[in-house]
Protein backbone atom coordinates (compact mmCIF):
# COMPACT_ATOMS: atom_id res chain seq x y z
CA UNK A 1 40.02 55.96 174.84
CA UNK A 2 38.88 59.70 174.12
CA UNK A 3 35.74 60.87 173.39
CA UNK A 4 35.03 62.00 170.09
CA UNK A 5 34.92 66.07 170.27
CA UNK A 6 32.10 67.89 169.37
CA UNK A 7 32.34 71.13 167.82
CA UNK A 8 28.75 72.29 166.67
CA UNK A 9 28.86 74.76 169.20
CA UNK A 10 31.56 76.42 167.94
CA UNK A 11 31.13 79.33 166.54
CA UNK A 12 32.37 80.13 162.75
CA UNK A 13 35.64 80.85 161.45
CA UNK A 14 35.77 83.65 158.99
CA UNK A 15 39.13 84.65 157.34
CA UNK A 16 40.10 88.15 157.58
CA UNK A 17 41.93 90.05 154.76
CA UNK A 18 45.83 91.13 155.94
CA UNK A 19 46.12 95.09 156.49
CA UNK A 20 49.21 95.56 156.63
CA UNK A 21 50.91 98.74 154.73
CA UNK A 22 52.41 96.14 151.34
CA UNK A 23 50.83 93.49 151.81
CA UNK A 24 48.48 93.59 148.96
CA UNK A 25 51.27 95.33 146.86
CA UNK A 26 49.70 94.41 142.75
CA UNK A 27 47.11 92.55 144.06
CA UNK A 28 43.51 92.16 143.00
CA UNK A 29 41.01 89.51 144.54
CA UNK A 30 42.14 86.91 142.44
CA UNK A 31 45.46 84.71 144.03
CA UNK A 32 48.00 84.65 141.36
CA UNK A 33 46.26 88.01 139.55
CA UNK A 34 48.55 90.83 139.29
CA UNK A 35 46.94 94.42 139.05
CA UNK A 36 50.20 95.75 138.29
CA UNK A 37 54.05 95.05 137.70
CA UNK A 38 56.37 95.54 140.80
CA UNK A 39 58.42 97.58 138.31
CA UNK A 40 55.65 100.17 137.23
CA UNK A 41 54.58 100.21 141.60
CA UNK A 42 58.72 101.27 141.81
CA UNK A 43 58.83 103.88 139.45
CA UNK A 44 55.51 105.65 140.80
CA UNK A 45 57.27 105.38 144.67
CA UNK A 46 60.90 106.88 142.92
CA UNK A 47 58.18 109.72 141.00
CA UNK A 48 56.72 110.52 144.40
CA UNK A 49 60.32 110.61 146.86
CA UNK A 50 61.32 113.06 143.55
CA UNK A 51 58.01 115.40 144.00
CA UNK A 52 58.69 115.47 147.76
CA UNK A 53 62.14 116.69 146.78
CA UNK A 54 60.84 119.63 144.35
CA UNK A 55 57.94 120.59 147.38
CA UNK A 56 60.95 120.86 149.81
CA UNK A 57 63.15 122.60 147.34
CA UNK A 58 60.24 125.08 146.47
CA UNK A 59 59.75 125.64 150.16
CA UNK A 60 63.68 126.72 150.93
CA UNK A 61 63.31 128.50 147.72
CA UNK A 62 60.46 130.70 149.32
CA UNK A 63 62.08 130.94 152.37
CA UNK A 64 65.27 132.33 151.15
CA UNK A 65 63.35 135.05 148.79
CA UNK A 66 60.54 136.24 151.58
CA UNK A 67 58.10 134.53 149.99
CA UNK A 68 57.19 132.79 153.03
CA UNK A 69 57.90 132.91 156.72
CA UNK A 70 56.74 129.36 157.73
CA UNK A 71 59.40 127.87 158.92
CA UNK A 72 57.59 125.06 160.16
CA UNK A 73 55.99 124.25 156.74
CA UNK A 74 59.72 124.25 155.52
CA UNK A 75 60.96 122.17 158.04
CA UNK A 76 58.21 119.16 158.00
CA UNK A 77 58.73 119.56 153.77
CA UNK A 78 62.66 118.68 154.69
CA UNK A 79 62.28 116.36 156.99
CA UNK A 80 59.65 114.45 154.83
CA UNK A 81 62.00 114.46 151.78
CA UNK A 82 64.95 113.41 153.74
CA UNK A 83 63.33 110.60 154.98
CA UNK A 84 61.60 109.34 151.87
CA UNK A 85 64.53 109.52 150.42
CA UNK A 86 66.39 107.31 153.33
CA UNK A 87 63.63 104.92 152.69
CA UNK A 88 63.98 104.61 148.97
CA UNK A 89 67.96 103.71 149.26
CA UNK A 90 67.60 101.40 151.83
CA UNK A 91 64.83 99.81 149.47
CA UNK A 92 67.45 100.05 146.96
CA UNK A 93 70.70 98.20 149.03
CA UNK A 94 68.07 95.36 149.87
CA UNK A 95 66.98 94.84 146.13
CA UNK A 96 70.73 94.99 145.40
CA UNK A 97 71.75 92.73 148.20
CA UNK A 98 68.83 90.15 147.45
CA UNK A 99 70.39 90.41 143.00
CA UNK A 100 73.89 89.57 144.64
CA UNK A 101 72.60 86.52 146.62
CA UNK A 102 70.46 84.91 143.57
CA UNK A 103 73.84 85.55 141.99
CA UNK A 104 76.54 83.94 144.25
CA UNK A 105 73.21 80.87 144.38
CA UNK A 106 74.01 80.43 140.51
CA UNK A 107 77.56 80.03 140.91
């Protein structure tokens, strides 16, 4: 027959807090406490791929009238909008995808 194990030697298990980017998305401390609706956290990420969109339109715009001569500045503004905005419709297909689902479940 085993021994009985002895574990006050062990040291202490603390948990540690997740850190992942969206993982605490409209959460406070609480469990089940919501800080905010996943709706109102969507329309601020669609306000800020749109402000992208204006800073990168603003920067062309500045380029094409000799405003400016940073192309660079341009460039990182483009690229930056163009791939927020990738983000936000792949966001967009999976929410879509994931309504289609719940509805072919209910059938």
């Amino acid at each position: 027959m085993a021994s009985p194990v002895n574990i006050t030697g062990l040291p202490s298990v603390q948990s540690v807090l997740e850190r992942r980017p969206g993982a605490m998305v409209g959460r406070t401390g609480a469990p089940h406490e919501v800080a905010r609706p996943f709706v109102q956290f969507l329309e601020e990420q669609v306000t800020k791929v749109n402000t992208l969109h204006h800073e990168a339109d603003e920067a062309v715009a500045a380029m094409a009238t000799g405003r400016s001569n940073n192309i660079h500045e341009m460039m990182i503004s483009l690229e930056k909008a163009d791939v927020s905005f990738r983000l936000l419709a792949k966001v967009r297909n999976k929410a879509i995808d994931a309504y289609q689902e719940i509805m072919r479940m209910s059938i």
